[in-house]
Protein backbone atom coordinates (compact mmCIF):
# COMPACT_ATOMS: atom_id res chain seq x y z
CA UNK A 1 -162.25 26.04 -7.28
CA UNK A 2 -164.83 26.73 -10.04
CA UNK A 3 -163.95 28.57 -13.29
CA UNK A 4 -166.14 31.66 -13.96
CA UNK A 5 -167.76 31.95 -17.54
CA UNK A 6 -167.08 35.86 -17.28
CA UNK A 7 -164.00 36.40 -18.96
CA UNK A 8 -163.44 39.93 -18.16
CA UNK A 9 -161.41 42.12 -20.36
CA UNK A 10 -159.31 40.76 -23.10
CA UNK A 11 -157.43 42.12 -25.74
CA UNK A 12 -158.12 41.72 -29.16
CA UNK A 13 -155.15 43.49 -30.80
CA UNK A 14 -151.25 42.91 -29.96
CA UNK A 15 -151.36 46.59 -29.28
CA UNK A 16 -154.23 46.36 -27.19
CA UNK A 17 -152.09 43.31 -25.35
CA UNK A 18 -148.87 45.74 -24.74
CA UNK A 19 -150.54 48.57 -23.50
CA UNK A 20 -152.52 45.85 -20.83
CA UNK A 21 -149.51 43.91 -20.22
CA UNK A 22 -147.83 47.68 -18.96
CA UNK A 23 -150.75 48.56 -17.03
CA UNK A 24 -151.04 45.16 -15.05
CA UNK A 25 -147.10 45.08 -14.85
CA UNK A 26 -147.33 48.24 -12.84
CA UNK A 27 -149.75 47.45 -10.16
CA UNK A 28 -149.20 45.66 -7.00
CA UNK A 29 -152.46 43.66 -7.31
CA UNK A 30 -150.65 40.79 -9.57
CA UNK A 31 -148.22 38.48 -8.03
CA UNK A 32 -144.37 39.78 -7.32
CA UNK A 33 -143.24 37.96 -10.14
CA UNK A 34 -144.92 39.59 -13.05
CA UNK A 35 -144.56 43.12 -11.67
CA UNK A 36 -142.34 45.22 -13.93
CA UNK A 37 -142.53 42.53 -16.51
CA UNK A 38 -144.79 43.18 -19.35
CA UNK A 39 -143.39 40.61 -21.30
CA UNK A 40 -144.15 37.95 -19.29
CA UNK A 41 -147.54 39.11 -18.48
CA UNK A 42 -148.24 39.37 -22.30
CA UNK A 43 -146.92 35.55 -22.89
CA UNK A 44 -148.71 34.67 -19.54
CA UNK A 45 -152.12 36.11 -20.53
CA UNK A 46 -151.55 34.18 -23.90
CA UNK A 47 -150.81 30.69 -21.88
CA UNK A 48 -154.07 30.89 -19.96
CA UNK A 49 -156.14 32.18 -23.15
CA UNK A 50 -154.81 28.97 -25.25
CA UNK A 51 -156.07 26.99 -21.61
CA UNK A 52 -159.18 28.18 -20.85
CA UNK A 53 -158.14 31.21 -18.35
CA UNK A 54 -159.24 34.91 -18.19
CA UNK A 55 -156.29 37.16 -18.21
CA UNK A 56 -156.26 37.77 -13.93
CA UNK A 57 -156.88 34.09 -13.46
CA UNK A 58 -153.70 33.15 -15.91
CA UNK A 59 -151.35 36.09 -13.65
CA UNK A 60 -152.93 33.75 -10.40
CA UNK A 61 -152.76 30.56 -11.61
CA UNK A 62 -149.47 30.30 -14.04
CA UNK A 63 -145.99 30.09 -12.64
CA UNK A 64 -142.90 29.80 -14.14
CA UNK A 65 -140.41 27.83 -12.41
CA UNK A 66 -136.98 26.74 -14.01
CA UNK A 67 -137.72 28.83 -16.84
CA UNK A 68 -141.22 26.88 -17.81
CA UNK A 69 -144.79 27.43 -17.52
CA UNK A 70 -146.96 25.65 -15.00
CA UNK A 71 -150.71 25.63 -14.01
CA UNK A 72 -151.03 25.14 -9.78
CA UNK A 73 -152.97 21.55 -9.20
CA UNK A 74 -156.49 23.33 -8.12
CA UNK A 75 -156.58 25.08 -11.35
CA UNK A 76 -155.59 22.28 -13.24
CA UNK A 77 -158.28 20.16 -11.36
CA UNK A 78 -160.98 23.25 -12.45
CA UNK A 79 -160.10 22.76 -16.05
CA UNK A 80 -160.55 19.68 -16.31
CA UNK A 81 -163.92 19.43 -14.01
CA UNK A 82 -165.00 22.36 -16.79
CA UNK A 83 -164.42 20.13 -19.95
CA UNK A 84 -167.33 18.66 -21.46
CA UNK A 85 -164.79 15.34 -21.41
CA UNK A 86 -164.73 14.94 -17.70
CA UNK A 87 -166.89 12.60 -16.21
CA UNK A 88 -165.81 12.71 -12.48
CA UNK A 89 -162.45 12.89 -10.60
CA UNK A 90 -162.19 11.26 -7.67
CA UNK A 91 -159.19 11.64 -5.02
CA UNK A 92 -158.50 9.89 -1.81
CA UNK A 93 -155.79 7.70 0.31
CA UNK A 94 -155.25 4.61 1.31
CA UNK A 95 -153.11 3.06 4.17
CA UNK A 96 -151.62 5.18 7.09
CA UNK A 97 -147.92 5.99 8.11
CA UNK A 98 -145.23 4.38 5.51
CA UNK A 99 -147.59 3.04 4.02
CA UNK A 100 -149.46 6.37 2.93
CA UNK A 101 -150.65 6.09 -0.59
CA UNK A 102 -152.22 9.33 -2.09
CA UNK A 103 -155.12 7.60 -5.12
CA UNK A 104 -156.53 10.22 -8.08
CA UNK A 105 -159.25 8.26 -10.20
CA UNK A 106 -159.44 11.00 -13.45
CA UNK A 107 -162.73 9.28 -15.14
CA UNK A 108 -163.26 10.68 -19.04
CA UNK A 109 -166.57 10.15 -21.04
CA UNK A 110 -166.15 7.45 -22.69
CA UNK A 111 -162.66 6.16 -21.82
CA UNK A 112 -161.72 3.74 -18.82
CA UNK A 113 -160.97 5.31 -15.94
CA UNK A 114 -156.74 6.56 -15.44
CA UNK A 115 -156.07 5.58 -12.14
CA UNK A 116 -152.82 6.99 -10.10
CA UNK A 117 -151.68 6.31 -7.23
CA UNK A 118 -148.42 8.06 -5.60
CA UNK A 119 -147.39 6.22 -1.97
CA UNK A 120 -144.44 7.30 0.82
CA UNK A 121 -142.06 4.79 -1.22
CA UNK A 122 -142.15 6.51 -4.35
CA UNK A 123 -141.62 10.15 -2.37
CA UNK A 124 -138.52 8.51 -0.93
CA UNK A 125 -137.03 7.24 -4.26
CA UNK A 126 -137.79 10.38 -6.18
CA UNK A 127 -136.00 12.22 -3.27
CA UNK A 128 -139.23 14.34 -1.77
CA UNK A 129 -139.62 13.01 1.86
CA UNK A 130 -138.24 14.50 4.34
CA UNK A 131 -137.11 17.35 1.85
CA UNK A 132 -137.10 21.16 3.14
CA UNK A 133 -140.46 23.14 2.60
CA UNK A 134 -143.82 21.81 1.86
CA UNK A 135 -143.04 18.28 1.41
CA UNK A 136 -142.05 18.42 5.16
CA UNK A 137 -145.13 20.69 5.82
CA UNK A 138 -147.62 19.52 4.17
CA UNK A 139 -146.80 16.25 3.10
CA UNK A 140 -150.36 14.28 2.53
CA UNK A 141 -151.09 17.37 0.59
CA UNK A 142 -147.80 17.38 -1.51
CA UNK A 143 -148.79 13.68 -2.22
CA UNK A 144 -152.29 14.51 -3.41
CA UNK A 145 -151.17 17.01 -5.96
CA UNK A 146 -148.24 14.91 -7.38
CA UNK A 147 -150.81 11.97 -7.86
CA UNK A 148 -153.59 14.44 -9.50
CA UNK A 149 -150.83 15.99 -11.88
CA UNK A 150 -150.24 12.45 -13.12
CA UNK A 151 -153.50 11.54 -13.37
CA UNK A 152 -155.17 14.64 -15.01
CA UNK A 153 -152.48 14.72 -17.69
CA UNK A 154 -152.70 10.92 -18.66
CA UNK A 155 -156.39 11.34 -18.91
CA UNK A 156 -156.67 14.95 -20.09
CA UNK A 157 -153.47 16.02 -21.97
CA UNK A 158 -155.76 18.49 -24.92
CA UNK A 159 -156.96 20.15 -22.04
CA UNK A 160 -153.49 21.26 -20.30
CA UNK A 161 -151.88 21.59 -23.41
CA UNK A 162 -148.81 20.01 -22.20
CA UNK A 163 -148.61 21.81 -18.95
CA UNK A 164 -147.40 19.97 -15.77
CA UNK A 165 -148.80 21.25 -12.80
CA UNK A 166 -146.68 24.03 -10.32
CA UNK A 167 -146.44 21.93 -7.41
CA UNK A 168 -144.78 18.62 -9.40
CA UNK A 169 -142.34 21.58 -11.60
CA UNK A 170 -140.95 23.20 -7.66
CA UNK A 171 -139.51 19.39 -7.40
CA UNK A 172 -137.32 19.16 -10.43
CA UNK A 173 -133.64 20.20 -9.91
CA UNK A 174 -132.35 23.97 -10.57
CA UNK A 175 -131.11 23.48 -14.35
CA UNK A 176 -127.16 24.44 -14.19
CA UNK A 177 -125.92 26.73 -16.89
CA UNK A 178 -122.94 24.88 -18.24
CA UNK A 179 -121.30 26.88 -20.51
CA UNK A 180 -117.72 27.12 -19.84
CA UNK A 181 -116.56 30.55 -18.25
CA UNK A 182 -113.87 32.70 -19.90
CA UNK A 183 -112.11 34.91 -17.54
CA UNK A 184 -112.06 38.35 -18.07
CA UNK A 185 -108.81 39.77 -19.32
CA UNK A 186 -107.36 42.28 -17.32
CA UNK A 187 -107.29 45.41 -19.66
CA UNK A 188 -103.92 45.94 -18.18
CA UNK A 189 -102.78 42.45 -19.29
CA UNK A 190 -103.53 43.97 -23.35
CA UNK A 191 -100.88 46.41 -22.98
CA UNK A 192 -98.14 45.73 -25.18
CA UNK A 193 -94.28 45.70 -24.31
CA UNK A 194 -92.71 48.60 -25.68
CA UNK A 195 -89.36 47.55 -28.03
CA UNK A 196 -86.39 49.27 -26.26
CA UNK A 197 -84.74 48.81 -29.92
CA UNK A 198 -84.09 52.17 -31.51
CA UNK A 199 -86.44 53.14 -34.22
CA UNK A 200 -84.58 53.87 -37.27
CA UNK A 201 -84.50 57.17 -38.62
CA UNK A 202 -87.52 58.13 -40.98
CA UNK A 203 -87.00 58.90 -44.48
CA UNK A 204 -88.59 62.47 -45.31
CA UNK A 205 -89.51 63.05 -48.32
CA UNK A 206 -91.04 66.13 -50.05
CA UNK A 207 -94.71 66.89 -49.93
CA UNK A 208 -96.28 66.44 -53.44
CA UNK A 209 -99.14 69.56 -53.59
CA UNK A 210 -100.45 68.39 -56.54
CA UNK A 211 -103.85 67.47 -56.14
CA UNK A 212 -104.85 64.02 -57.21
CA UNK A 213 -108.22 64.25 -58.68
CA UNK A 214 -108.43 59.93 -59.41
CA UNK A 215 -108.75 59.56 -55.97
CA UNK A 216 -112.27 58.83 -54.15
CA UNK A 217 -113.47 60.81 -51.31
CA UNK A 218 -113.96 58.51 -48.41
CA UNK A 219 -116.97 56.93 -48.08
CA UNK A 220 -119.28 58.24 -45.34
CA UNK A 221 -120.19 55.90 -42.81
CA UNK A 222 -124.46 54.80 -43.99
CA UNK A 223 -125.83 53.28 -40.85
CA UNK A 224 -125.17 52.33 -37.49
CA UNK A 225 -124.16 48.49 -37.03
CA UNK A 226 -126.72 46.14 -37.22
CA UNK A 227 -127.26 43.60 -34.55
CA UNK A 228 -127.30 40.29 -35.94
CA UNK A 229 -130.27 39.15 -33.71
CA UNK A 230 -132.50 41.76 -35.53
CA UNK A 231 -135.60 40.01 -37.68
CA UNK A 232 -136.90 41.85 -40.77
CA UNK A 233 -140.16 42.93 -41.48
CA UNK A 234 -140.69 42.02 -45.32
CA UNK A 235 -143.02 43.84 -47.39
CA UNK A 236 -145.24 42.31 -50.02
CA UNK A 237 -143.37 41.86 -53.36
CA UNK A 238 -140.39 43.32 -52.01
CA UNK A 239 -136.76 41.92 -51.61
CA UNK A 240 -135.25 44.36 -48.77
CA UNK A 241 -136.96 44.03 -45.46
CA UNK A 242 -138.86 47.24 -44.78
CA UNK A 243 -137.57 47.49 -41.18
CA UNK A 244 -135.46 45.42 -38.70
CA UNK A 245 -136.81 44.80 -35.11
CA UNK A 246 -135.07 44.23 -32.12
CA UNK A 247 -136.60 41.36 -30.62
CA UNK A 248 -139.90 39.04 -31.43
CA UNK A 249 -142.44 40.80 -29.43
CA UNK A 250 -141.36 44.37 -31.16
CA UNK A 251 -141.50 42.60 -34.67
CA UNK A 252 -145.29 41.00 -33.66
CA UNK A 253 -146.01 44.04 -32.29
CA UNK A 254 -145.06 45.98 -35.84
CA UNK A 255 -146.60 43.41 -37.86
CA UNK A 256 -149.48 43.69 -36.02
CA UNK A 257 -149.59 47.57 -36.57
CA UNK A 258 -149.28 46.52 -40.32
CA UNK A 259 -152.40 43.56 -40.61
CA UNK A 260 -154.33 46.22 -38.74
CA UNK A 261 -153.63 49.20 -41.30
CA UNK A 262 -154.71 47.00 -44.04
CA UNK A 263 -157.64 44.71 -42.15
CA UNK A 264 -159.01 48.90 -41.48
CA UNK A 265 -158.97 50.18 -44.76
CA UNK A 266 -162.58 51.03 -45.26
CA UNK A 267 -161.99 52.21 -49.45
CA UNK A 268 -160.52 48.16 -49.96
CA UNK A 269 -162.75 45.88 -50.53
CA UNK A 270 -162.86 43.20 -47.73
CA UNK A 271 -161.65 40.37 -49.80
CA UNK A 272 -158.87 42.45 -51.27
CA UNK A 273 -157.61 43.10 -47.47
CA UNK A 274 -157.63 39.67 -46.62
CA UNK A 275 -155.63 38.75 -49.94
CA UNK A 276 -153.42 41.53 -48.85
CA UNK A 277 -152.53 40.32 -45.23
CA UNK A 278 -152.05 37.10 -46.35
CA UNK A 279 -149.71 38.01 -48.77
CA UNK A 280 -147.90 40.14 -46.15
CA UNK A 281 -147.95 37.22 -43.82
CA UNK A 282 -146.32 34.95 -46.74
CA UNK A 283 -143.70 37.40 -47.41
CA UNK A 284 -142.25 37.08 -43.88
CA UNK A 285 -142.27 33.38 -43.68
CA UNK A 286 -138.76 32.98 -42.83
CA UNK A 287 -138.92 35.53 -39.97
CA UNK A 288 -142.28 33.49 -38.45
CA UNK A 289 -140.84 30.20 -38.41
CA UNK A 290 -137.81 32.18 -36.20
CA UNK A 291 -140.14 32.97 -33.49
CA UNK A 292 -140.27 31.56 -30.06
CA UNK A 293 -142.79 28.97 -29.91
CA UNK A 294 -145.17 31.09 -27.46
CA UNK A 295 -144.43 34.04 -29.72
CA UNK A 296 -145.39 31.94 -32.80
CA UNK A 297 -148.83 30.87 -31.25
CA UNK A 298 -149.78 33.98 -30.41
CA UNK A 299 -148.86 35.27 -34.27
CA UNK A 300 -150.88 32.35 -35.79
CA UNK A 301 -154.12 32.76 -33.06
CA UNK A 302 -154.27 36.27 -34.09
CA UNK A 303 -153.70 36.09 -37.75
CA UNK A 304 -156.40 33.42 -37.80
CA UNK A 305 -159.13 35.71 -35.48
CA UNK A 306 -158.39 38.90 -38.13
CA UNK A 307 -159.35 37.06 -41.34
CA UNK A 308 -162.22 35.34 -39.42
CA UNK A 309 -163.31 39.03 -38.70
CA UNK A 310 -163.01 40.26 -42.09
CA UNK A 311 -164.33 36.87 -43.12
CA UNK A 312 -167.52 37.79 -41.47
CA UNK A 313 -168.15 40.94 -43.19
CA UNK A 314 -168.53 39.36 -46.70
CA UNK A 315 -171.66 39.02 -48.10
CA UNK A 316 -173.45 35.69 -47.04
CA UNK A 317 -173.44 34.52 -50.53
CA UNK A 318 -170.14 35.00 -51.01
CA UNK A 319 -167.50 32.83 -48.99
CA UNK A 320 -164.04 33.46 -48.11
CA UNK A 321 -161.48 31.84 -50.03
């Protein structure tokens, strides 16, 4: 599997990203589970650009299992063979039977060697032979990829980024959700017993007509409740959020809408924009340290790439700050 050096289409705007996110989300031609999910897509496409990966080869190549991105071994093994760092990677086994031993030899410029090696005894003690599926299937194969995972992230962990490969993350156990249950109250259960004791008799007393003009008119209800997992987009030099979003990829997608409002403004000067987004990004400070770490990496990769634009339209004598 060779990576391409054509990366296709890719977004440069968050807006750009939602609207491509929808469109891919609603096609059959990307794997069953991404479709309907634009969401995922969007934080998929971002995974594979922080990797190396064009936006169809991310949807082809990153799972999510247990809740956590993966990379599948022969894409992992085609990052790494397209760093300038590798050297050579050489796989192979040794031994037949129980004493199967699947070898990956991950060589980096410069570096010794990282040699794994994953054999029929370590299968058994990690629980994998014999189990259901693919390790029953295709078991030398299953053996090859747990080896390479090892190996390629030991020798190449700035190229993965931290991610373990699909194959290795289909063997860890199902996490359990253990927060305690509360049963659900029957609503008929909330129905309270009615006193048989006679009420005692009411006092009447006479209506008073005269108007009272000390007392207030109610106050008129001023905005629907607010939910409390709603982040605020801050203004420069303001101390009331401007708006409340509803969830982090809304509020990235506002701010966004924002940076690009001012980063377009054609009668600003270009250094005066760039002062001026990063004074709206330093206003919400609280809010971005908030965000979900993927969320957060895609704020700070496209902050960076809009000054960097605007950067490049200053004169060549003068540089940005």
């Amino acid at each position: 599997m060779n990576l391409t050096t054509t990366k296709g289409f890719a977004p440069a705007t968050m807006t750009e990203a939602m609207e491509f996110s929808k469109m891919l989300s609603q096609s059959s031609m990307v794997p069953k589970a991404y479709q309907g999910k634009p969401n995922d897509i969007m934080v998929c496409v971002q995974w594979g650009y922080e990797i190396g990966l064009a936006p169809m080869q991310a949807l082809q190549n990153i799972a999510v299992i247990n809740g956590k991105p993966s990379v599948y071994g022969d894409a992992a093994m085609a990052l790494v063979q397209a760093s300038s760092a590798c050297e050579d990677v050489e796989e192979f086994f040794e031994g037949e039977g129980d004493n199967l031993i699947a070898v990956c030899i991950a060589k980096r410029k410069d570096r010794k060697p990282v040699t794994v090696k994953f054999s029929v005894n370590d299968a058994k003690r990690a629980g994998l032979w014999g189990k259901q599926g693919p390790w029953t299937q295709y078991t030398r194969r299953m053996m090859q990829m747990r080896a390479r995972g090892f190996a390629l992230r030991d020798a190449f962990p700035d190229v993965l980024k931290g991610l373990i490969t699909a194959e290795e993350a289909q063997d860890f156990p199902t996490e359990k959700d253990v927060t305690p249950v509360i049963p659900i109250r029957n609503n008929l259960d909330v129905i309270t017993v009615i006193d048989e004791k006679p009420a005692e008799e009411p006092v009447i007393k006479a209506a008073d007509t005269t108007p009272n003009t000390d007392e207030e008119p109610p106050e008129e209800a001023t905005s629907e409740a607010r939910s409390s997992d709603d982040i605020p987009l801050y203004l420069p030099n303001k101390t009331e959020p401007s708006e409340f979003l509803p969830d982090p990829g809304a509020w990235l997608q506002r701010f966004e809408a924002v940076s690009n409002q001012v980063a377009n403004h054609q009668k600003t000067e270009v250094r005066e924009r760039m002062t001026k987004i990063r004074m709206l990004r330093d206003a919400n400070e609280e809010p971005i340290g908030k965000l979900p770490k993927l969320i957060k990496t895609m704020f700070e990769s496209r902050y960076k790439a809009r000054l960097a634009a605007l950067g490049a339209k200053l004169p060549k004598d003068a540089k940005p700050e």
